[in-house]
C-alpha atoms as a PDB file:
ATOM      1  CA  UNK A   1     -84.966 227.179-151.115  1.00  0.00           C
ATOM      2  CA  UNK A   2     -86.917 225.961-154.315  1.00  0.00           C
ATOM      3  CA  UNK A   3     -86.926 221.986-154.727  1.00  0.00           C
ATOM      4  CA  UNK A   4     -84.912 222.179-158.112  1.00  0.00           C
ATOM      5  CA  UNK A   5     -82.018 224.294-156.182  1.00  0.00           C
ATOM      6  CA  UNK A   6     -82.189 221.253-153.589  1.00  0.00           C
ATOM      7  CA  UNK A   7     -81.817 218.368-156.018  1.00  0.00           C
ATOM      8  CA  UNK A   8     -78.997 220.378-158.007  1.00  0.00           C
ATOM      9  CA  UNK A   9     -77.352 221.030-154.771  1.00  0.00           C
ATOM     10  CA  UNK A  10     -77.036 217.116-153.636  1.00  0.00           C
ATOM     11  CA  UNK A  11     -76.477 216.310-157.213  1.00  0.00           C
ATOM     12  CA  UNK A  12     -73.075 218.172-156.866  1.00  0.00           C
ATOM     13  CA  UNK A  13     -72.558 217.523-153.287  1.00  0.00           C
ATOM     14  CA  UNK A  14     -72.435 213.753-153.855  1.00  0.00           C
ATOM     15  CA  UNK A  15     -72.036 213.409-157.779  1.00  0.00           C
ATOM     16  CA  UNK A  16     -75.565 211.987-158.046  1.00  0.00           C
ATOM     17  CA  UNK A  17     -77.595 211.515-161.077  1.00  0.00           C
ATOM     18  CA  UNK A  18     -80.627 213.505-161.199  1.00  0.00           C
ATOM     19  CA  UNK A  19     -82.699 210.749-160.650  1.00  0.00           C
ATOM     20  CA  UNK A  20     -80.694 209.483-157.337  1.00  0.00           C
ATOM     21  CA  UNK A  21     -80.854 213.050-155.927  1.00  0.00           C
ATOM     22  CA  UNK A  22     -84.494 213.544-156.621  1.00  0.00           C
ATOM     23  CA  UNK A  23     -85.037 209.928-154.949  1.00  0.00           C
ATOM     24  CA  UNK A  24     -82.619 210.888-151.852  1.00  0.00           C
ATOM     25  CA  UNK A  25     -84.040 214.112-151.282  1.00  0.00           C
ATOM     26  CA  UNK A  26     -87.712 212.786-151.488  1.00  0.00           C
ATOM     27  CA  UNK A  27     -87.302 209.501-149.279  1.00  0.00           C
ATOM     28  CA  UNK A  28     -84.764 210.516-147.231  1.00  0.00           C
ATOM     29  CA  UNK A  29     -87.079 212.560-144.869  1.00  0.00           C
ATOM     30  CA  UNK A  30     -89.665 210.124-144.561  1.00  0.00           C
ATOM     31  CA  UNK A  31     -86.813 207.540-143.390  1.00  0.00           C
ATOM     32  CA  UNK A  32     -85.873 209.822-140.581  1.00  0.00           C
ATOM     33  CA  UNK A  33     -89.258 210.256-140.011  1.00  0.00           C
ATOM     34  CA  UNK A  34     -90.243 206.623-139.115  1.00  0.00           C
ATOM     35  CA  UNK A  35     -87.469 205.930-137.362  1.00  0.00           C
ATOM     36  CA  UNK A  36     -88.059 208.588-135.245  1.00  0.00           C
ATOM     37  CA  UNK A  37     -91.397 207.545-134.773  1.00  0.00           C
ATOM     38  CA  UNK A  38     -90.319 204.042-133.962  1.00  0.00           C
ATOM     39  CA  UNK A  39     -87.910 205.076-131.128  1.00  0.00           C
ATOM     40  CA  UNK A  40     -90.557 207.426-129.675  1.00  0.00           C
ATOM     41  CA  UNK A  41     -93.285 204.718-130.070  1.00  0.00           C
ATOM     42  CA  UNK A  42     -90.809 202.229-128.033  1.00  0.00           C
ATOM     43  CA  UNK A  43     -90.423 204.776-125.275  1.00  0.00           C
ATOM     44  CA  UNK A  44     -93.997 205.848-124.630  1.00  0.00           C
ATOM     45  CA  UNK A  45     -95.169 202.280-124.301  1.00  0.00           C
ATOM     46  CA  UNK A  46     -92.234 201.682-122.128  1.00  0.00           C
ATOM     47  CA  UNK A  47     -93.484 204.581-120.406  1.00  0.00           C
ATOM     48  CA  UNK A  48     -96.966 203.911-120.447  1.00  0.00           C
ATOM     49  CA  UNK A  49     -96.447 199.813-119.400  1.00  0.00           C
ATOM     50  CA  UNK A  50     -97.393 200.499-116.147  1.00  0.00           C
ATOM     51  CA  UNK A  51    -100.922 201.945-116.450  1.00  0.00           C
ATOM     52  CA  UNK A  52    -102.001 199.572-119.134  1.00  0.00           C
ATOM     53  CA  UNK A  53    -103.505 197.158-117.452  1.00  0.00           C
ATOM     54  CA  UNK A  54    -105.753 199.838-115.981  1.00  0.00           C
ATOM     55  CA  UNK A  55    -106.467 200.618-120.060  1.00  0.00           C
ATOM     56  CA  UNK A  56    -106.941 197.440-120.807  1.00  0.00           C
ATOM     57  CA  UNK A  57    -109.395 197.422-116.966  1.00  0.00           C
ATOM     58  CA  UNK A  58    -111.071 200.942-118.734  1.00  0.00           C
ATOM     59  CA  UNK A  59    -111.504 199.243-122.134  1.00  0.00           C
ATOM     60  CA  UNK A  60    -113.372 196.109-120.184  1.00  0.00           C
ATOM     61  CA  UNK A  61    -115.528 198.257-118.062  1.00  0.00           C
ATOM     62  CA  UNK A  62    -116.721 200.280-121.172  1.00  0.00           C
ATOM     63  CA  UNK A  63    -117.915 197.395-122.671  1.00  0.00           C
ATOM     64  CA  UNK A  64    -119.530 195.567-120.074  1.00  0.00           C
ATOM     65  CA  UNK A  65    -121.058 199.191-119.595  1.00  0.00           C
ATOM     66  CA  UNK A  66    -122.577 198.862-123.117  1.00  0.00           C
ATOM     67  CA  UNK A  67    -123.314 195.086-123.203  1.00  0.00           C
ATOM     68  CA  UNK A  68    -125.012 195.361-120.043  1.00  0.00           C
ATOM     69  CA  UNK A  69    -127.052 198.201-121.324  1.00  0.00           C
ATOM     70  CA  UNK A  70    -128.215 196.455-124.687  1.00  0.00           C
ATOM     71  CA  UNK A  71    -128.937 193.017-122.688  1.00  0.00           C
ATOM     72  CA  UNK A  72    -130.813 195.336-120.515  1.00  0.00           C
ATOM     73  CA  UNK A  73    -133.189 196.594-123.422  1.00  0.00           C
ATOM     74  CA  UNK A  74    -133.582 193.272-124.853  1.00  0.00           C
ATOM     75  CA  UNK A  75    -134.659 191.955-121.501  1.00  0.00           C
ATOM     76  CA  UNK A  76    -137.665 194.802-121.156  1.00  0.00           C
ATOM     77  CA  UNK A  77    -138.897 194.289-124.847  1.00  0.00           C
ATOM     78  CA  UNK A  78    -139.594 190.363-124.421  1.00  0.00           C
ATOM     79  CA  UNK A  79    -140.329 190.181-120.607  1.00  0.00           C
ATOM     80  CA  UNK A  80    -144.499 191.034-120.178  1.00  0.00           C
ATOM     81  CA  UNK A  81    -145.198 190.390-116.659  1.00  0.00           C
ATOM     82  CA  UNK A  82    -149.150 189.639-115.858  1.00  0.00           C
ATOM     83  CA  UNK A  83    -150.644 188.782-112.139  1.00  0.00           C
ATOM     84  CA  UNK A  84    -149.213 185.555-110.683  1.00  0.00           C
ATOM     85  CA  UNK A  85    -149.725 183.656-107.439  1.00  0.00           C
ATOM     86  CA  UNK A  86    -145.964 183.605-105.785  1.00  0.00           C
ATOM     87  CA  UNK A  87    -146.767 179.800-104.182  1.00  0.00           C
ATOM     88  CA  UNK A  88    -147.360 178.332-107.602  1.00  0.00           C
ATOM     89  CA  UNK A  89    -145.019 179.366-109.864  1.00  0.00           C
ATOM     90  CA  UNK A  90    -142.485 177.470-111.437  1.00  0.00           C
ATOM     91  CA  UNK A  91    -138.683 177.743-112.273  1.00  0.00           C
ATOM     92  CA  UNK A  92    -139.415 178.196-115.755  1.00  0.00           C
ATOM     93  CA  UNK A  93    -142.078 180.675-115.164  1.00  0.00           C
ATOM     94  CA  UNK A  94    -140.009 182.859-112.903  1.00  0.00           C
ATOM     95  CA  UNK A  95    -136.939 182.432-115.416  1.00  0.00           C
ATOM     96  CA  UNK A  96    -139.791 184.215-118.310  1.00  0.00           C
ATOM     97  CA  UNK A  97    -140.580 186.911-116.192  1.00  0.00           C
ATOM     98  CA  UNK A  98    -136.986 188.121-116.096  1.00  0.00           C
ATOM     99  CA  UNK A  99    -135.871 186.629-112.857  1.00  0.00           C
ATOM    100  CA  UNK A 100    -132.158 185.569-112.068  1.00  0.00           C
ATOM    101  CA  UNK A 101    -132.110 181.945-112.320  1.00  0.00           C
ATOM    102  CA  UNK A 102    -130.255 182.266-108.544  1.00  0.00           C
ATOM    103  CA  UNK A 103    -133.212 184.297-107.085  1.00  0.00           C
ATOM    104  CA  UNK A 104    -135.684 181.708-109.064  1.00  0.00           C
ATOM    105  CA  UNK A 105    -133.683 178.885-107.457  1.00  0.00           C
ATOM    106  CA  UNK A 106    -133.543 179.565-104.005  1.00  0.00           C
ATOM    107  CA  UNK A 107    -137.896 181.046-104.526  1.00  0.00           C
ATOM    108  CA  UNK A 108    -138.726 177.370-105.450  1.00  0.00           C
ATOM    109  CA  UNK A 109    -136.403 175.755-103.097  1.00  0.00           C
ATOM    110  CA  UNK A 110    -137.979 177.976-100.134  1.00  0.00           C
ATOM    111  CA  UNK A 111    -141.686 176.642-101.485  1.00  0.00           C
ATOM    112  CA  UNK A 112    -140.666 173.183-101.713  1.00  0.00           C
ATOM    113  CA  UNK A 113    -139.638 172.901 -98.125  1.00  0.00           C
ATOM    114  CA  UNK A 114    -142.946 173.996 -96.929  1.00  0.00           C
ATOM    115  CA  UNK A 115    -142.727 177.990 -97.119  1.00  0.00           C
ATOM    116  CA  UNK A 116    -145.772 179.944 -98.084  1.00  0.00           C
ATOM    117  CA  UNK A 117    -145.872 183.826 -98.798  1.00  0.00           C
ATOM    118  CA  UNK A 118    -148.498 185.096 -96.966  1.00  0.00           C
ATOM    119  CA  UNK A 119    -148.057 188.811 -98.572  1.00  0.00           C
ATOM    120  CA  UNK A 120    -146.850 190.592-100.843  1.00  0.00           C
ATOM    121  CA  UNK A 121    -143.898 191.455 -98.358  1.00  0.00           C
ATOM    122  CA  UNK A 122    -142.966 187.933 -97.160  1.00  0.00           C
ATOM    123  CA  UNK A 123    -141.022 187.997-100.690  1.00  0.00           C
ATOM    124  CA  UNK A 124    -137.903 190.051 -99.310  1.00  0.00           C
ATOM    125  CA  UNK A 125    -137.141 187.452 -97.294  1.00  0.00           C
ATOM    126  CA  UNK A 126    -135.648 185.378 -99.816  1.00  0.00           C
ATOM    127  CA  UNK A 127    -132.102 185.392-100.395  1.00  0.00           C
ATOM    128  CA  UNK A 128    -131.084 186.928-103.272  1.00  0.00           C
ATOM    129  CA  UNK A 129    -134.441 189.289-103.715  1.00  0.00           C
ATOM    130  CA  UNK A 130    -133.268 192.957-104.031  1.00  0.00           C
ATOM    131  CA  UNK A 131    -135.676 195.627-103.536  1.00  0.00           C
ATOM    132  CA  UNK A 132    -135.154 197.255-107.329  1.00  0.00           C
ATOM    133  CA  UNK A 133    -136.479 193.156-108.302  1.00  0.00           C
ATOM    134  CA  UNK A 134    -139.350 193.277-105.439  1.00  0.00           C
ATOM    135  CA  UNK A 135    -140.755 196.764-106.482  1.00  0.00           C
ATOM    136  CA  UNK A 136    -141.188 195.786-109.950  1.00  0.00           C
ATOM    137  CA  UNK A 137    -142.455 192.222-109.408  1.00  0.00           C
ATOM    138  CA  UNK A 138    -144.710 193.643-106.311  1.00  0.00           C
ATOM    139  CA  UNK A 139    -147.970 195.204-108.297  1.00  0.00           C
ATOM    140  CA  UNK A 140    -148.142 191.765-110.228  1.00  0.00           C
ATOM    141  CA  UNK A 141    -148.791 189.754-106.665  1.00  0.00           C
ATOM    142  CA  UNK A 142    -151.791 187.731-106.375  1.00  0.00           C
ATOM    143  CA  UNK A 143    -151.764 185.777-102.718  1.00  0.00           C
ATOM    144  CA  UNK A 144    -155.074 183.338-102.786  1.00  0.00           C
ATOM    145  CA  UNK A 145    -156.380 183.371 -99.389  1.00  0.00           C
ATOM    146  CA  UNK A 146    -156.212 179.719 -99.225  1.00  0.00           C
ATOM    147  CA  UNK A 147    -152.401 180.303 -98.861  1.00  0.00           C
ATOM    148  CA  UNK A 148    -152.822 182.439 -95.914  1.00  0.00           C
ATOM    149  CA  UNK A 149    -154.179 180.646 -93.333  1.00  0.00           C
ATOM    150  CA  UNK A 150    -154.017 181.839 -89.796  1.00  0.00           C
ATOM    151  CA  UNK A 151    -152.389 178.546 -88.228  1.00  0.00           C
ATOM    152  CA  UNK A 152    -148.744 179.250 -87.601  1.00  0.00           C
ATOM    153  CA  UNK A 153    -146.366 176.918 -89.062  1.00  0.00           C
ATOM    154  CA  UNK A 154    -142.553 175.758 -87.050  1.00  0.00           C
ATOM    155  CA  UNK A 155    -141.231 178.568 -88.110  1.00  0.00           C
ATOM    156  CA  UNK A 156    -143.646 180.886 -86.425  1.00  0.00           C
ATOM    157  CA  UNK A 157    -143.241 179.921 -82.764  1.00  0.00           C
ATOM    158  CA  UNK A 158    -141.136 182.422 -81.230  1.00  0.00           C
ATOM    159  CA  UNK A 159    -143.491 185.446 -82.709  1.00  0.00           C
ATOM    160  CA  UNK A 160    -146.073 182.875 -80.381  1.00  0.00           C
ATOM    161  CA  UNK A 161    -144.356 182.605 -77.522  1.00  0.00           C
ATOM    162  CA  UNK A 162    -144.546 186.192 -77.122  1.00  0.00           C
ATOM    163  CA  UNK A 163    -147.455 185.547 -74.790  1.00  0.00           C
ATOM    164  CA  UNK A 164    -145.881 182.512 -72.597  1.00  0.00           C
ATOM    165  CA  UNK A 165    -149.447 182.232 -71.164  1.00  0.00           C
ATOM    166  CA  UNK A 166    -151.140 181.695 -74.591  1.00  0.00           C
ATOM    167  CA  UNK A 167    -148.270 179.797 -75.673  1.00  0.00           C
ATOM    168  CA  UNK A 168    -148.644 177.021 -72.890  1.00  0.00           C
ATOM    169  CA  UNK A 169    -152.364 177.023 -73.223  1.00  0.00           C
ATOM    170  CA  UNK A 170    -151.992 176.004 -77.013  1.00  0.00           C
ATOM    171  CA  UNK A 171    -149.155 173.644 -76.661  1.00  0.00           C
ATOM    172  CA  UNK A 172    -146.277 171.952 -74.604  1.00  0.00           C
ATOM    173  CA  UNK A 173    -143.587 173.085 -77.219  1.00  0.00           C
ATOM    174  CA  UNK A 174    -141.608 176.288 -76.123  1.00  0.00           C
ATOM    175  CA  UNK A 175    -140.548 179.380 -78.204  1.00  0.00           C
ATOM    176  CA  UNK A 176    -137.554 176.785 -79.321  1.00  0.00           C
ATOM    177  CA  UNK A 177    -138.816 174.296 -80.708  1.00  0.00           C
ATOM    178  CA  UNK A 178    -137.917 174.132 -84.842  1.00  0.00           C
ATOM    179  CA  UNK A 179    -137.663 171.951 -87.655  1.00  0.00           C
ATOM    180  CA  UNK A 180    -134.460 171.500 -89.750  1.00  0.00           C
ATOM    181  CA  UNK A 181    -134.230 174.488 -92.387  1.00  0.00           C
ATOM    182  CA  UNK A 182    -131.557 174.819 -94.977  1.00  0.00           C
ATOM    183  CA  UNK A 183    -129.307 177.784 -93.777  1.00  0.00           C
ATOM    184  CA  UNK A 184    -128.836 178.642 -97.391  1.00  0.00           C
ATOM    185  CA  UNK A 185    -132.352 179.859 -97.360  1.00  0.00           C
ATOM    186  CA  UNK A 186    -133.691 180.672 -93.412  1.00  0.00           C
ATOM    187  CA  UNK A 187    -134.103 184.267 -92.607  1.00  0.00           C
ATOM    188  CA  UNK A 188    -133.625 185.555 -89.686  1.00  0.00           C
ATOM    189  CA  UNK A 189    -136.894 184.773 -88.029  1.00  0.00           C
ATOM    190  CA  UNK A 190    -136.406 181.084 -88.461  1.00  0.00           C
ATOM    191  CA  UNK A 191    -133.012 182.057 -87.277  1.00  0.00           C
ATOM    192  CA  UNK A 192    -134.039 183.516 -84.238  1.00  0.00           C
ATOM    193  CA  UNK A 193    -136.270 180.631 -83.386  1.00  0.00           C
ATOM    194  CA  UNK A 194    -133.139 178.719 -82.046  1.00  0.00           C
ATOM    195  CA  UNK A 195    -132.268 178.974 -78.573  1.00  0.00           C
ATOM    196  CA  UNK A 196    -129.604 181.863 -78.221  1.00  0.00           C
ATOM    197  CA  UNK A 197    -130.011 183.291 -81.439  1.00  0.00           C
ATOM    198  CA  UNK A 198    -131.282 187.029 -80.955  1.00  0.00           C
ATOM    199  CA  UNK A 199    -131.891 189.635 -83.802  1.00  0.00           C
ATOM    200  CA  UNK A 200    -128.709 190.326 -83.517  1.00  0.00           C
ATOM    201  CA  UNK A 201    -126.607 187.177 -84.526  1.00  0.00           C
ATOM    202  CA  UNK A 202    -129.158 186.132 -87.258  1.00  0.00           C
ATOM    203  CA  UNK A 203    -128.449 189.070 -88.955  1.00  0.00           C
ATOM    204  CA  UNK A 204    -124.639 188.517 -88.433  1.00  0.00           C
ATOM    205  CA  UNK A 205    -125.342 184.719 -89.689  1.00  0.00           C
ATOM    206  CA  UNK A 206    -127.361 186.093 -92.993  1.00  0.00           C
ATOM    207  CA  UNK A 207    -124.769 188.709 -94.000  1.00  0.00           C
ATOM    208  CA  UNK A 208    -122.170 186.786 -94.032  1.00  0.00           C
ATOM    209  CA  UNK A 209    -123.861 184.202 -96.115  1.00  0.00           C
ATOM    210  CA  UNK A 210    -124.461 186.971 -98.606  1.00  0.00           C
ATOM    211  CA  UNK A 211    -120.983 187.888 -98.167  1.00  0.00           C
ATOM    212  CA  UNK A 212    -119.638 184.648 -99.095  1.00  0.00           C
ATOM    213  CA  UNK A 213    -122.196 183.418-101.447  1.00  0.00           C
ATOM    214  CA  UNK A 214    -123.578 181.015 -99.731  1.00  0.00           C
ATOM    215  CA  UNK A 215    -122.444 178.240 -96.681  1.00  0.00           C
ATOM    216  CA  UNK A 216    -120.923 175.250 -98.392  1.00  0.00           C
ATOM    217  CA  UNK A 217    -120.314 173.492 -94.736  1.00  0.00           C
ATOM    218  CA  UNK A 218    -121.514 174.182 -91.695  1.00  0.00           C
ATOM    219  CA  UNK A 219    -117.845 174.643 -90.574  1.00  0.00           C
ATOM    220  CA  UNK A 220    -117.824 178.356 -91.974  1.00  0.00           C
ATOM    221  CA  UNK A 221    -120.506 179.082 -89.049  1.00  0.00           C
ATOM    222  CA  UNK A 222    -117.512 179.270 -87.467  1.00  0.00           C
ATOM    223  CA  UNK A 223    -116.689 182.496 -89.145  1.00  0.00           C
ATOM    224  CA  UNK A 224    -119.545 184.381 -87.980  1.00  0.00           C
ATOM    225  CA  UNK A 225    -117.996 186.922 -86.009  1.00  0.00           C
ATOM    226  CA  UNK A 226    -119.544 186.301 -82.283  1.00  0.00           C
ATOM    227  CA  UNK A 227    -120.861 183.156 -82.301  1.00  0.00           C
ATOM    228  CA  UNK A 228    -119.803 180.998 -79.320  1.00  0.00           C
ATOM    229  CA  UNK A 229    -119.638 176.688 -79.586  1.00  0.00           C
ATOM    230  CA  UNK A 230    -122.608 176.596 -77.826  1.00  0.00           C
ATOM    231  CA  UNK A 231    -124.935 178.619 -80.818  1.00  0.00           C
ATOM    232  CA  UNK A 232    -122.398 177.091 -83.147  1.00  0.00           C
ATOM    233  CA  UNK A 233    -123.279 173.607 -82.121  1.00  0.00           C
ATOM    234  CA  UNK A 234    -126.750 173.995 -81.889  1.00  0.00           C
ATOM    235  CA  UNK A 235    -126.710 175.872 -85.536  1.00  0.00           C
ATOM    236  CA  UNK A 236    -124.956 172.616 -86.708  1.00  0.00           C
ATOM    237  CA  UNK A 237    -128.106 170.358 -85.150  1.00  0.00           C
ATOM    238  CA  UNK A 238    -130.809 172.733 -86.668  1.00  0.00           C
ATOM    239  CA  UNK A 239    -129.743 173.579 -90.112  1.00  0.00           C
ATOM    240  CA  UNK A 240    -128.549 171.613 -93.315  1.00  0.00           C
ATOM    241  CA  UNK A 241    -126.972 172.327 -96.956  1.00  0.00           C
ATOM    242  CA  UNK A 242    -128.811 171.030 -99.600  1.00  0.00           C
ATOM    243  CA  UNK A 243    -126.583 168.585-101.156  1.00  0.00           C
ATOM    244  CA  UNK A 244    -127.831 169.869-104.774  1.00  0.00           C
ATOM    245  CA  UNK A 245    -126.521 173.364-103.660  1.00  0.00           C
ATOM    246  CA  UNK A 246    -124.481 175.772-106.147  1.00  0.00           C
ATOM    247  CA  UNK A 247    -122.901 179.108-104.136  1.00  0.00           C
ATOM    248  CA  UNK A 248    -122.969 182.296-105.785  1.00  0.00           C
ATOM    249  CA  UNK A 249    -119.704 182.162-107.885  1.00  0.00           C
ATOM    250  CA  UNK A 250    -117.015 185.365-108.956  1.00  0.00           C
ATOM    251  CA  UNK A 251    -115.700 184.341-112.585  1.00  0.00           C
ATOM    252  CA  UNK A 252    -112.117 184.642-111.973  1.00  0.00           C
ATOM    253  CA  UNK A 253    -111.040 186.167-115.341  1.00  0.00           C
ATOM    254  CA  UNK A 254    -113.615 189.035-115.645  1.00  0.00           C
ATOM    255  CA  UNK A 255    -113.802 190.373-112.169  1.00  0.00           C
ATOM    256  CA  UNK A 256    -112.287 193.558-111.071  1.00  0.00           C
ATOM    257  CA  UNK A 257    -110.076 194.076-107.823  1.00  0.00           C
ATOM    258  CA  UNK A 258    -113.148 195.661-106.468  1.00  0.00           C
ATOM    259  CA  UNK A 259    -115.296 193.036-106.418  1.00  0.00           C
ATOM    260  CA  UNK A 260    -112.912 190.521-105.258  1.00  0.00           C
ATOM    261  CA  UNK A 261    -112.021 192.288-102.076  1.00  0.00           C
ATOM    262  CA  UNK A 262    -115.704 192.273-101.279  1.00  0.00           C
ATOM    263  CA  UNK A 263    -115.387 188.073-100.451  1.00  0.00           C
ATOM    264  CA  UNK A 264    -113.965 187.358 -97.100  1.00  0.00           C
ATOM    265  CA  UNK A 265    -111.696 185.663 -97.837  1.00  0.00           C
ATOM    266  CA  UNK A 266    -109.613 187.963-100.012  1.00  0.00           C
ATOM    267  CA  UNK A 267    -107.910 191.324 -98.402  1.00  0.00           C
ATOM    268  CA  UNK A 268    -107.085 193.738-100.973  1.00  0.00           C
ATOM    269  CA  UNK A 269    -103.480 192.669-101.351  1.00  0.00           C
ATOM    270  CA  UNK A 270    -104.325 189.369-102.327  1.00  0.00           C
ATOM    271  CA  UNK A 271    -107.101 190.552-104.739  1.00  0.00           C
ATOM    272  CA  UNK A 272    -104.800 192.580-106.400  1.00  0.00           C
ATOM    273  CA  UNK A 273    -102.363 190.157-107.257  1.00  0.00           C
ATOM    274  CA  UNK A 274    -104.771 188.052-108.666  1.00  0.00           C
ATOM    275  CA  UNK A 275    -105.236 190.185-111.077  1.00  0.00           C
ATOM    276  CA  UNK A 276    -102.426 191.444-111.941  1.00  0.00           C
ATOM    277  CA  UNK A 277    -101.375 187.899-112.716  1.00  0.00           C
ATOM    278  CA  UNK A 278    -104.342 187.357-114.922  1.00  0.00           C
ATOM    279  CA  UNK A 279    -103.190 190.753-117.123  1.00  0.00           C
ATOM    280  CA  UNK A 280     -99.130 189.662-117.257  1.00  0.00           C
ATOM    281  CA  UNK A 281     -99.821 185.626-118.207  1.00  0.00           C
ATOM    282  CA  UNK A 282    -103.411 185.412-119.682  1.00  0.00           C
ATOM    283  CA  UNK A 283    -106.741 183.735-118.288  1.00  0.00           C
ATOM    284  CA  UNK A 284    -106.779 181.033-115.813  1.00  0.00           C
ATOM    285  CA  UNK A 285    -108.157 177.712-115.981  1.00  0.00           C
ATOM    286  CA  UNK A 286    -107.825 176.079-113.280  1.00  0.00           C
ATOM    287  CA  UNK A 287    -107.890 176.877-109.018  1.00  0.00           C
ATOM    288  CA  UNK A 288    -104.519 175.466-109.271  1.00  0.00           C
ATOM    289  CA  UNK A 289    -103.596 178.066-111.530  1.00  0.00           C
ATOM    290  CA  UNK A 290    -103.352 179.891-108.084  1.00  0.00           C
ATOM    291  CA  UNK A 291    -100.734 178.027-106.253  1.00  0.00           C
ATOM    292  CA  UNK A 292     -98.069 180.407-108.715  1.00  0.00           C
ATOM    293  CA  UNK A 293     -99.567 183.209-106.419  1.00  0.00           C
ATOM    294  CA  UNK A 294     -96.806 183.671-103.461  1.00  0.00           C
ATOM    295  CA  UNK A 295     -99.847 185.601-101.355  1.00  0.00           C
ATOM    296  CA  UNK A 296    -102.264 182.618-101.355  1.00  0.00           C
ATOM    297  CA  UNK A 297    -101.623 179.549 -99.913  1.00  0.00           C
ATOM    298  CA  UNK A 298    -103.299 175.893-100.015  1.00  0.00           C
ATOM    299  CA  UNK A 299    -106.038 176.292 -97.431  1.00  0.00           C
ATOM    300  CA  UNK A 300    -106.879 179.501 -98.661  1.00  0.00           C
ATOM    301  CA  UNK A 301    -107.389 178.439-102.585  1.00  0.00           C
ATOM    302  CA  UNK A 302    -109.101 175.322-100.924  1.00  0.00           C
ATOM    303  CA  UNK A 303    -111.667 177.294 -99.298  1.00  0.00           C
ATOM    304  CA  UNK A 304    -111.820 179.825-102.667  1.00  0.00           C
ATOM    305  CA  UNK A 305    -112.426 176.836-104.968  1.00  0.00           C
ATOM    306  CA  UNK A 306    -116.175 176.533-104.888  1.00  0.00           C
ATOM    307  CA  UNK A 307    -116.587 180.282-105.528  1.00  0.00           C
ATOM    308  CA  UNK A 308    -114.554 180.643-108.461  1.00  0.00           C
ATOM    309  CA  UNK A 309    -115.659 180.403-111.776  1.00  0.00           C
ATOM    310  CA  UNK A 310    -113.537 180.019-115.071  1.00  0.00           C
END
């Protein structure tokens, strides 16, 4: 049917003007048409309300993916490593060469309490150095053989008292004898050089740490899976937080359901909600944010707190 036919026949139908039936016939459809759009809009999202925080978790990802990847480049272009000496090195130094300021912390922590790297190795022991980080800092090493003298120091003893003879012809101390070392920092050797303490439990002790993020009181020794009051007690007597401490920290309103469930103190329920409750009511900004949570409770958030970020 031609467009003139059309205007004619609502002209008649409704005893229109020409201009009102031209104007009807032309804005008519597109009336229908955005309504109709409207109501189907409405139902899709109503639809769709479910899965859109997992949008909204896609959207996130994607752009951490590419922020990541630009910071990344930027990184390479300005960081020039050149041969250093790992025992005298600074904070600032170590930040240059593109190190995390945690790993930097807890590498001029362990030197200030008396540790020495003795080679190129001896660097895996601190916490926080991954291999990817060790493998690219490695060929850059320089160890000055002043720093590797052949006298053990206290945290050497037990690879000494291998040989009990040897070991009572140099000294009266015994395989467990040990100064005070920040348990924030110790690897298992200086682990193991308590009484009790086999391969083992210091590996149990260390994981966790990494698991948590760090010991903020000796009281979540307690946790270790295994450890008796006995090892637990002397633990407490050997080792000490530095009061200047910082754990590692999960910021609260970026971080996934995945990587919350990886503390232990969260189960996946509980991980979940949290951030669920982030997407319905907006950032938090506060710990006590998380009392409106019905699946945490006091001593839980109370143990959370000095992990969180906001």
């Amino acid at each position: 049917m031609k467009f003139s036919k059309v205007i004619r026949w609502v002209k008649q139908k409704w005893s229109l003007s020409r201009g009102e039936a031209r104007g009807l016939v032309i804005f008519l459809p597109l009336i229908l048409l955005i309504l109709g759009a409207s109501t189907f809009y409405k139902s899709w999202l109503a639809y769709q309300g479910a899965d859109m925080p997992d949008t909204k978790r896609l959207d996130e990802l994607i752009g951490l993916m590419y922020l990541d990847s630009a910071a990344e480049q930027e990184i390479e272009n300005k960081i020039r490593l050149k041969p250093f000496d790992p025992n005298h090195v600074s904070e600032a130094d170590l930040s240059k060469m593109g190190v995390t300021a945690y790993l930097a912390r807890n590498w001029i922590r362990y030197i200030d309490k008396g540790g020495r790297f003795k080679k190129k190795e001896d660097l895996m022991r601190l916490y926080g150095m991954k291999e990817e980080e060790y493998d690219r800092l490695a060929p850059y090493l320089v160890i000055s053989e002043a720093q590797n003298p052949n006298a053990p120091h206290s945290l050497q003893v037990e690879t000494n008292a291998n040989n009990e003879e040897a070991a009572h012809q140099k000294s009266p101390i015994n395989k467990y004898t040990f100064e005070a070392f920040d348990i924030n920092i110790a690897d298992t050797s200086a682990l193991k050089a308590l009484k009790g303490i086999g391969s083992a439990y210091a590996r149990r002790i260390v994981k966790y740490r990494e698991a948590l993020g760090g010991y903020v009181n000796k009281e979540q020794l307690k946790e270790v899976y295994g450890l008796g009051a006995e090892l637990i007690q002397g633990l407490d007597t050997a080792c000490y937080i530095d009061s200047t401490y910082n754990p590692d920290k999960i910021n609260i309103n970026k971080a996934f359901e995945t990587e919350l469930i990886r503390h232990p103190y969260l189960n996946r329920k509980q991980a979940k909600a949290i951030v669920n409750y982030r997407y319905q009511h907006g950032d938090y900004n506060h710990p006590d944010d998380l009392f409106k949570i019905k699946l945490l409770d006091s001593i839980l958030i109370y143990k959370l707190k000095p992990y969180l970020a906001f």
